[in-house]
N, C-alpha and C. Protein backbone atom coordinates (compact mmCIF):
# COMPACT_ATOMS: atom_id res chain seq x y z
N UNK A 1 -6.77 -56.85 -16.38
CA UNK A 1 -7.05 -55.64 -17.14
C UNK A 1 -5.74 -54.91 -17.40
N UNK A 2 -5.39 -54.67 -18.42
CA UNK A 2 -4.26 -53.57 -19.20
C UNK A 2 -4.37 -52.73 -18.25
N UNK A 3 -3.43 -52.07 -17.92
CA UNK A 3 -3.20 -50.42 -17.25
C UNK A 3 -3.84 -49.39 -18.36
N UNK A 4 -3.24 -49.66 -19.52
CA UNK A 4 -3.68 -48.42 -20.41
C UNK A 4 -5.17 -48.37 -20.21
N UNK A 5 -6.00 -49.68 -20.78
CA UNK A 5 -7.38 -49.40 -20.79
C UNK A 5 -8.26 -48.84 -19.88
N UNK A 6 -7.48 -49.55 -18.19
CA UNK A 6 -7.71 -49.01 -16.80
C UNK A 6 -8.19 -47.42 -16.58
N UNK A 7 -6.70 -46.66 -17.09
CA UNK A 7 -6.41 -45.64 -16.98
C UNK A 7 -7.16 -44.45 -18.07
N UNK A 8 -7.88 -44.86 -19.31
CA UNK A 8 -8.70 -44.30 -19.96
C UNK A 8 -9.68 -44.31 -19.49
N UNK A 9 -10.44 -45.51 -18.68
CA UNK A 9 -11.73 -45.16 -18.35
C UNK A 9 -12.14 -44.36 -17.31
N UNK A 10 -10.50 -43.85 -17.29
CA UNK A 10 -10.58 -42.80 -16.38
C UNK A 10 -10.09 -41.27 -16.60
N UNK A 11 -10.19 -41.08 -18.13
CA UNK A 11 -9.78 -39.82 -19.21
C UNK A 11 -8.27 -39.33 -18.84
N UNK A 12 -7.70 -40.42 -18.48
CA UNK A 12 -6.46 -40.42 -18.41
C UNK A 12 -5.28 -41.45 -19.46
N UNK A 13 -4.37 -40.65 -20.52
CA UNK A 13 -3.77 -41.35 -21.10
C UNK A 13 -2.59 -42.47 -20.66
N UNK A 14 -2.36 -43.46 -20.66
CA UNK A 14 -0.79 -44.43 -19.74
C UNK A 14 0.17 -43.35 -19.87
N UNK A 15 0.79 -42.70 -21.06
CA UNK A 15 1.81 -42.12 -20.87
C UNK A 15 1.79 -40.74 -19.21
N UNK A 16 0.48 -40.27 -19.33
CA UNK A 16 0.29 -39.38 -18.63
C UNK A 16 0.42 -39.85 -17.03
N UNK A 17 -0.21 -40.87 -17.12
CA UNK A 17 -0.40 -41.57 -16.25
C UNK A 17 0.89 -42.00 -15.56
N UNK A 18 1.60 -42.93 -15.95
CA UNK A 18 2.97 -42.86 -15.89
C UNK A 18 3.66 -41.55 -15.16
N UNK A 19 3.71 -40.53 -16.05
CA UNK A 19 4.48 -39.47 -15.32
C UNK A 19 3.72 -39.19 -14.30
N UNK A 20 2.44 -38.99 -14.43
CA UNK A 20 1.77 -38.11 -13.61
C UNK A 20 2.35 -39.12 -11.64
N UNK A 21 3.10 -39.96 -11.82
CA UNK A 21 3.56 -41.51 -11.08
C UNK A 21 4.88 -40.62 -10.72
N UNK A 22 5.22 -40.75 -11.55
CA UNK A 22 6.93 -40.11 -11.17
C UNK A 22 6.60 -38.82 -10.85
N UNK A 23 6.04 -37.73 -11.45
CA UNK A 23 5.98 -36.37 -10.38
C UNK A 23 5.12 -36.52 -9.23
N UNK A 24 4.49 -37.61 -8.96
CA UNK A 24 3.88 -37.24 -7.48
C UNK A 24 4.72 -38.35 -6.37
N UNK A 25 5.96 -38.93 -7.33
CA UNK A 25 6.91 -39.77 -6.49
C UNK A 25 6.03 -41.39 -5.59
N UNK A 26 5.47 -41.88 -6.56
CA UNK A 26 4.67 -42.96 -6.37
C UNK A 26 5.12 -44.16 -6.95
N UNK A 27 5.78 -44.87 -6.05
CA UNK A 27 6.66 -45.96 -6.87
C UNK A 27 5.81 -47.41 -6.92
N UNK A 28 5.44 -47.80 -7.79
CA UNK A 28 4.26 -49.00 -8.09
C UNK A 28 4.58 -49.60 -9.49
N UNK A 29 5.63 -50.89 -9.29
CA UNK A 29 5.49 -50.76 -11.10
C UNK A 29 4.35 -51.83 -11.74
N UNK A 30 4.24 -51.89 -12.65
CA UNK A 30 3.43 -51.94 -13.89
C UNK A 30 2.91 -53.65 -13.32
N UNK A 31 3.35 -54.30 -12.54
CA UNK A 31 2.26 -55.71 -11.76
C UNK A 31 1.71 -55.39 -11.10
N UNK A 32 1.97 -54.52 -10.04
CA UNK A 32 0.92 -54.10 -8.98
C UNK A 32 -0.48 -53.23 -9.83
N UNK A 33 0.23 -52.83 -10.56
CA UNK A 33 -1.04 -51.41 -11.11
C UNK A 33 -1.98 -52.30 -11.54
N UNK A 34 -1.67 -53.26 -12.60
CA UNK A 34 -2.11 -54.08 -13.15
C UNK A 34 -3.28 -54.77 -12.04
N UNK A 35 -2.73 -55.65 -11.34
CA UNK A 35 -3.47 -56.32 -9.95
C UNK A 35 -4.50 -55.08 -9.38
N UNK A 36 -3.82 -54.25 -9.07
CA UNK A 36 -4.88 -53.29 -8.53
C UNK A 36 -5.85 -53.01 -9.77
N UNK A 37 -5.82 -52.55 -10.87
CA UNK A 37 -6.40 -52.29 -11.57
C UNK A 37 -7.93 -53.01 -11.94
N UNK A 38 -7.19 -54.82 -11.72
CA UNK A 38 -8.47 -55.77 -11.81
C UNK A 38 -8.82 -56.17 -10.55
N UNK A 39 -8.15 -56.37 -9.42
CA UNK A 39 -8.71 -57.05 -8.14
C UNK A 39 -9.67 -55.61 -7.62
N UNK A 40 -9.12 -54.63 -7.72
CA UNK A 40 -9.22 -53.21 -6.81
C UNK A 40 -9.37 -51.61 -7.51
N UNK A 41 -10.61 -51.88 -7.58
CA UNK A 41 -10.63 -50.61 -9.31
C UNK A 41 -10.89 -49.08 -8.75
N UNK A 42 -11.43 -49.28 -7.03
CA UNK A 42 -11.70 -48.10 -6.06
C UNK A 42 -10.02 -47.94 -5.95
N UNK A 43 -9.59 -48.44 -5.46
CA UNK A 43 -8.13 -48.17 -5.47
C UNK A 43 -7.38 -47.39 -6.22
N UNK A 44 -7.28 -48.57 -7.45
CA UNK A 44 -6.59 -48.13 -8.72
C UNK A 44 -7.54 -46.19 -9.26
N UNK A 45 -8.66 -46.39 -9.17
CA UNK A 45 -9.38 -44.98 -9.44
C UNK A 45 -8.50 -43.81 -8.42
N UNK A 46 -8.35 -44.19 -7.29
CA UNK A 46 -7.36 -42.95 -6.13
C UNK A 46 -6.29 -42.81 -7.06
N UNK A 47 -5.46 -44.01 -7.23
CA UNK A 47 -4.76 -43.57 -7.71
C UNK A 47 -4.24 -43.06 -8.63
N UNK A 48 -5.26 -42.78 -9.79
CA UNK A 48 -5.14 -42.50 -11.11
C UNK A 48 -5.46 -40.80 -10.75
N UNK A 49 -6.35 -40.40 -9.78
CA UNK A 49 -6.71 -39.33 -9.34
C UNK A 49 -5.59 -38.82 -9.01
N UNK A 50 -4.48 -38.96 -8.17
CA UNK A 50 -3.35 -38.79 -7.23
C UNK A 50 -2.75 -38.15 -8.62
N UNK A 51 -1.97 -39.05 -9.56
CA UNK A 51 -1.29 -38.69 -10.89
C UNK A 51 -1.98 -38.37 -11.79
N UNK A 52 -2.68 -37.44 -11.75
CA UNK A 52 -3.47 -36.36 -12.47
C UNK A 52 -3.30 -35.27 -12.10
N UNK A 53 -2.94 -34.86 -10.88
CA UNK A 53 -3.02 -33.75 -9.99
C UNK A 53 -2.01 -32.77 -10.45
């Protein structure tokens, strides 16, 4: 699963998403998110929560 699409179904845009990564100092790049995103979607959901904040 795409990050972007991941991250909408969670009313969150990638770009936002992204930063919302760097201001909460969360270093994960773009394979892991990915992996989490499809193996681990409870996961990937925390963390989309986390960089929203």
């Amino acid at each position: 699963m795409q990050i972007n699409a991941a991250t909408r179904e969670h009313g969150l845009s990638y770009s936002k998403f992204i930063d919302g990564l760097k201001k909460n100092k969360i270093d994960l790049d773009r394979k892991v998110l990915s992996d989490l995103a499809q193996s681990s979607p409870e996961s990937f959901k925390q963390i989309v929560e986390l960089a929203s904040k």
